[in-house]
Protein backbone atom coordinates (compact mmCIF):
# COMPACT_ATOMS: atom_id res chain seq x y z
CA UNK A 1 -29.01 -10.20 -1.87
CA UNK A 2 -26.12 -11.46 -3.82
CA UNK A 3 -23.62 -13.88 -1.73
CA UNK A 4 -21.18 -16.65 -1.83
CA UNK A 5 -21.16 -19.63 1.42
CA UNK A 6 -18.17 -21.80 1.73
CA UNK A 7 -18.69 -25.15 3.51
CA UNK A 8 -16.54 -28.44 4.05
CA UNK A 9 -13.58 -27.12 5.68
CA UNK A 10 -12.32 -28.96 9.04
CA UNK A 11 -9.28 -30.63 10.25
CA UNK A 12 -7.49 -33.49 9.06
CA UNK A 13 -4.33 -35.47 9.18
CA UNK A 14 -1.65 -34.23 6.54
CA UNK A 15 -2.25 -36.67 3.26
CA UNK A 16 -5.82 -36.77 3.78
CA UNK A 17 -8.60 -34.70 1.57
CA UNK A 18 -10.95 -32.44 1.64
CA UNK A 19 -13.82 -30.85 -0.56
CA UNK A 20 -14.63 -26.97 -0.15
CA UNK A 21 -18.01 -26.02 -1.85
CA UNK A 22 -18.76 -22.32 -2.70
CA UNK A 23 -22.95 -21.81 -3.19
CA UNK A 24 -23.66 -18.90 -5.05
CA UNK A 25 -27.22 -17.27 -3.64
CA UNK A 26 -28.94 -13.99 -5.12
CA UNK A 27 -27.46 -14.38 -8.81
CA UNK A 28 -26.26 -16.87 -11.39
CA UNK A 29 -22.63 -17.18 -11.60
CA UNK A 30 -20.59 -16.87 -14.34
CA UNK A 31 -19.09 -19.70 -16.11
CA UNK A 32 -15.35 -18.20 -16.00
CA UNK A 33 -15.84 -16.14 -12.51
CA UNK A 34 -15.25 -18.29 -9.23
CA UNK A 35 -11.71 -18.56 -7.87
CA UNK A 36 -10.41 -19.47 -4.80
CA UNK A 37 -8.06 -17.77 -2.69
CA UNK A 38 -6.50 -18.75 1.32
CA UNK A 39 -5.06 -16.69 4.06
CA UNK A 40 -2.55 -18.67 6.34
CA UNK A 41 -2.15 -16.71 9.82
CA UNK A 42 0.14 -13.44 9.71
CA UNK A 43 -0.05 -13.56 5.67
CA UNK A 44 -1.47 -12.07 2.38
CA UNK A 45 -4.25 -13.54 1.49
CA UNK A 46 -3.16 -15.54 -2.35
CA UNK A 47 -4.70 -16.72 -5.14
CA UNK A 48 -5.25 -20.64 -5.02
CA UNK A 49 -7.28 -21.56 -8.21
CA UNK A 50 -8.95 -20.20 -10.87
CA UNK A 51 -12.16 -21.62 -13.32
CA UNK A 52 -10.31 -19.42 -15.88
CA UNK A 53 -7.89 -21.40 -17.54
CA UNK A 54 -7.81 -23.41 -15.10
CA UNK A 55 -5.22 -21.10 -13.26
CA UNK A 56 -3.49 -23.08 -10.09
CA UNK A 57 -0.40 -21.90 -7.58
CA UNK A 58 2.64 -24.08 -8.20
CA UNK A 59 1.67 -25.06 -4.47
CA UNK A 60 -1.20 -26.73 -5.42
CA UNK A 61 -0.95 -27.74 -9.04
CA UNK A 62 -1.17 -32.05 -9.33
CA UNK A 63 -2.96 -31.65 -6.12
CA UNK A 64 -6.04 -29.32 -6.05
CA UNK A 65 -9.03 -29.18 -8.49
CA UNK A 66 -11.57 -26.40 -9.03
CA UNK A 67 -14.70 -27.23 -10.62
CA UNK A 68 -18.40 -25.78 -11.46
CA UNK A 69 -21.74 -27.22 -11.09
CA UNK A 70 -23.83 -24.60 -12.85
CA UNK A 71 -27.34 -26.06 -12.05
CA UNK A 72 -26.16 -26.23 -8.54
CA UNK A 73 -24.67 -22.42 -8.59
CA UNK A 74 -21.90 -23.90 -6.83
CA UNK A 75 -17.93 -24.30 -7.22
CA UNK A 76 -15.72 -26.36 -5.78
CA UNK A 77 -12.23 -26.95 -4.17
CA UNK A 78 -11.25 -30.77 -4.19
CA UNK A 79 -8.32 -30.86 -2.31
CA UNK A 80 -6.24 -33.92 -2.03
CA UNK A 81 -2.77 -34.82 -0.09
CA UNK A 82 -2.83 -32.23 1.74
CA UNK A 83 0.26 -30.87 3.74
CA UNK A 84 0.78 -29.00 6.77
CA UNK A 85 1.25 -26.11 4.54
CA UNK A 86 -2.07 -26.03 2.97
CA UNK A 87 -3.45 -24.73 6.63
CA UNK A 88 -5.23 -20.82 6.16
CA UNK A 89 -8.70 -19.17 5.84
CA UNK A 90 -10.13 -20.57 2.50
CA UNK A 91 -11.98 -18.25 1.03
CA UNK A 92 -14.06 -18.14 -2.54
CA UNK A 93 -14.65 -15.03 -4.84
CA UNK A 94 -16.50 -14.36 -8.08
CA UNK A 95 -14.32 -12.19 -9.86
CA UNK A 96 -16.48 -10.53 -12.02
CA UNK A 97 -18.63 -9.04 -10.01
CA UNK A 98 -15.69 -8.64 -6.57
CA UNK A 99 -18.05 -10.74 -4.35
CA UNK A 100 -15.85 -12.90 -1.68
CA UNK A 101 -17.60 -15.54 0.95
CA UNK A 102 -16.78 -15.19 4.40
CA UNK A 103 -13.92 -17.61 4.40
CA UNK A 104 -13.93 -21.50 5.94
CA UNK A 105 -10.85 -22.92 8.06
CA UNK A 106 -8.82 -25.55 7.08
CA UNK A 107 -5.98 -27.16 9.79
CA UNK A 108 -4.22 -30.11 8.75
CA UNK A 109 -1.78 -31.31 10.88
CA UNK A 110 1.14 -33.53 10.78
């Protein structure tokens, strides 16, 4: 069974970092396929970063870095100077095949 797990969320004090790791299981994933989207409370759920390109939100860029370990079938989320803002549901996808992980929390407070 194909799936995606996203670990390394928690909470930390704003200006602190954090690592989010996205372990693909079932399948091999693609090279140009894992992005990362979030979900603050009462919003749409937006696109954060992208492997294509790399893509980034204007909210992130200079901050956030998305990476690939392929022998590890994992992708990652290095987040760094985090703000108050940055607090939501984190959750990976693999957008060529429209598989999503279950989503991790971050809360970083002020």
């Amino acid at each position: 069974q194909e799936s995606l797990v996203e670990s390394g969320g928690g909470s930390v004090q704003a200006g602190e970092s954090l690592r989010l790791s996205c372990a693909a299981s079932g399948y091999t994933a693609g090279r140009d396929c894992m992005a990362w989207f979030r979900q603050a409370p009462g919003q749409g759920r937006d696109g954060v970063a992208s492997i294509r390109g790399p893509w980034y939100a204007d909210s992130v860029k200079g901050r956030f870095a998305i990476s690939q370990d392929t022998a590890k079938n994992t992708a990652y989320l290095q987040m760094n100077s985090l703000k108050y803002e940055d607090t939501a549901m984190y959750y990976c996808t693999d957008i060529c095949r429209g598989l999503w992980g279950q989503g991790i929390q971050v809360t970083v407070s002020s």
